[in-house]
C-alpha atoms as a PDB file:
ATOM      1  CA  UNK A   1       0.000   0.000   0.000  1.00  0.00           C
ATOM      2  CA  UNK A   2       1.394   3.486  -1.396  1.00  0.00           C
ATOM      3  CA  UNK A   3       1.958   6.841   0.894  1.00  0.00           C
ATOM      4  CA  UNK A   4      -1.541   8.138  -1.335  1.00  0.00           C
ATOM      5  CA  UNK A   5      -4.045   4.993  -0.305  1.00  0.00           C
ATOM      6  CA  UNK A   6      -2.952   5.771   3.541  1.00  0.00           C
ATOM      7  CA  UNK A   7      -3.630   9.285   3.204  1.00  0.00           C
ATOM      8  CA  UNK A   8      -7.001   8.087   1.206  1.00  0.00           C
ATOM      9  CA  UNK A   9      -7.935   5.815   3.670  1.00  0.00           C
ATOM     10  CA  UNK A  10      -7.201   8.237   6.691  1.00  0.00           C
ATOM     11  CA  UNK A  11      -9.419  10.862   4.936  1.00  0.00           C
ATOM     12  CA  UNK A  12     -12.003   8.975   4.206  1.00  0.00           C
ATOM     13  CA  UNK A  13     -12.192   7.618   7.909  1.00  0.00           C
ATOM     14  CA  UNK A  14     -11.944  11.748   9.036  1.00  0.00           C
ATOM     15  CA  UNK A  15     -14.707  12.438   7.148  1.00  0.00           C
ATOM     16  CA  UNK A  16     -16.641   9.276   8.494  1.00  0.00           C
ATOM     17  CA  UNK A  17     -15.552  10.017  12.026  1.00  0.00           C
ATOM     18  CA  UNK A  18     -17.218  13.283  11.615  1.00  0.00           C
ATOM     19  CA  UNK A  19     -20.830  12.072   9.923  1.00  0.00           C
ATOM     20  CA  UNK A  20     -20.469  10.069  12.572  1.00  0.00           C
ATOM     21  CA  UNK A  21     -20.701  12.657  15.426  1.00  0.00           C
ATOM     22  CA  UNK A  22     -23.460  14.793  13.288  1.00  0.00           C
ATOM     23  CA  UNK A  23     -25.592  11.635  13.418  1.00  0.00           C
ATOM     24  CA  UNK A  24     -24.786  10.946  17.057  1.00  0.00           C
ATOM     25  CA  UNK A  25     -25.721  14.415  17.633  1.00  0.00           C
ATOM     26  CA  UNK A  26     -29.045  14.059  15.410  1.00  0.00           C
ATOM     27  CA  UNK A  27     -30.127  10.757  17.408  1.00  0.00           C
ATOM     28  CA  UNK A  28     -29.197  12.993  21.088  1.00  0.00           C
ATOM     29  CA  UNK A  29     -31.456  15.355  19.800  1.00  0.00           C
ATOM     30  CA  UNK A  30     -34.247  13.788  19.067  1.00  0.00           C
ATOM     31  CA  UNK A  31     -34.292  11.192  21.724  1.00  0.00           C
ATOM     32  CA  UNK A  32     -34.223  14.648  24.044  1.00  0.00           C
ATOM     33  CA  UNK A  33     -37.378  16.070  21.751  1.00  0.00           C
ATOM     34  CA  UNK A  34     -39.237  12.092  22.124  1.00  0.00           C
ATOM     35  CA  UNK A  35     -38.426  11.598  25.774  1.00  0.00           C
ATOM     36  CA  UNK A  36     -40.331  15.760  26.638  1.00  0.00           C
ATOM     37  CA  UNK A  37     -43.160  14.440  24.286  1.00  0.00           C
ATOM     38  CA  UNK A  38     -43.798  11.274  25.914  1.00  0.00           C
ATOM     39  CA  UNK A  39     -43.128  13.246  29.563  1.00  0.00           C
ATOM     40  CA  UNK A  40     -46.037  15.508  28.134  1.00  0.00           C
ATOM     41  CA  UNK A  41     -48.431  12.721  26.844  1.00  0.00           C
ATOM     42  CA  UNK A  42     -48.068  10.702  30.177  1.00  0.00           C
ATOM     43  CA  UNK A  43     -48.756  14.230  31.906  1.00  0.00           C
ATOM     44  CA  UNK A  44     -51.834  14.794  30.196  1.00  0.00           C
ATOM     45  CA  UNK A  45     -52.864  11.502  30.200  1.00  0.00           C
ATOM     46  CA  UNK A  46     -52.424  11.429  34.252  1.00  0.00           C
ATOM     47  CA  UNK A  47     -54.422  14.744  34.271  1.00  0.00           C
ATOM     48  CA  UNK A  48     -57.258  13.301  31.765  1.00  0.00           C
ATOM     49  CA  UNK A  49     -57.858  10.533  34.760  1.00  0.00           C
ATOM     50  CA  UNK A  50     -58.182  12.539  37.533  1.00  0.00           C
ATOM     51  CA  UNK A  51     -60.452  14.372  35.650  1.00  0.00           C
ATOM     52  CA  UNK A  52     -62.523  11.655  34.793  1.00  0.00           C
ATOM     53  CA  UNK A  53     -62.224   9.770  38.512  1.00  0.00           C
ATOM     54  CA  UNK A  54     -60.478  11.786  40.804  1.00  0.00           C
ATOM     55  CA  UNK A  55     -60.766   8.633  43.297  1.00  0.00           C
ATOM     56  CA  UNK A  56     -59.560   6.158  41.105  1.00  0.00           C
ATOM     57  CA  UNK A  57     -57.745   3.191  41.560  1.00  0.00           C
ATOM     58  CA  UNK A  58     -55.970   3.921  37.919  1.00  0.00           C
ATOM     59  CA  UNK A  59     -54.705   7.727  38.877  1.00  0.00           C
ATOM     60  CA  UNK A  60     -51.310   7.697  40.102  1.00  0.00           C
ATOM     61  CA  UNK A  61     -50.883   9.598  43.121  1.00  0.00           C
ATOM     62  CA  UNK A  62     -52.218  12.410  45.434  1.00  0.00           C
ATOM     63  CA  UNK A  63     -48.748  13.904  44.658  1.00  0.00           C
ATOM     64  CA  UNK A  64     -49.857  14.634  41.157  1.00  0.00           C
ATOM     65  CA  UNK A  65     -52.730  16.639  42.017  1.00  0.00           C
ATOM     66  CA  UNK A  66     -52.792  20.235  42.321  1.00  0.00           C
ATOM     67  CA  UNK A  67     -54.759  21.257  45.567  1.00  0.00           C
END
């Protein structure tokens, strides 16, 4: 293997190495922006029961409600 495919080879793996880290940082991202919509969804789901049966067995907690 010539001096050219090693410096090939170790620019192709720079510019892998760093579409690498931009997807890492896409996939971060968005399982920060899923994990606030599902905190959300359970959070209006929890506030749907209490709404429905404020005494029920299903709702979560007297710590959720606001008194």
């Amino acid at each position: 293997m010539g001096e050219n495919d090693f410096v090939s080879l170790l620019l192709k793996a720079q510019r892998l190495q760093k579409v690498a880290q931009k997807l890492q940082e896409q996939s971060d991202s968005l399982e920060a922006e899923v994990r606030l919509k599902i905190e959300a969804l359970l959070s209006e789901r929890n506030e749907l029961r209490w709404r429905v049966d404020p005494f029920s067995a299903n709702a979560n907690s007297l710590a959720d409600v606001d008194f």
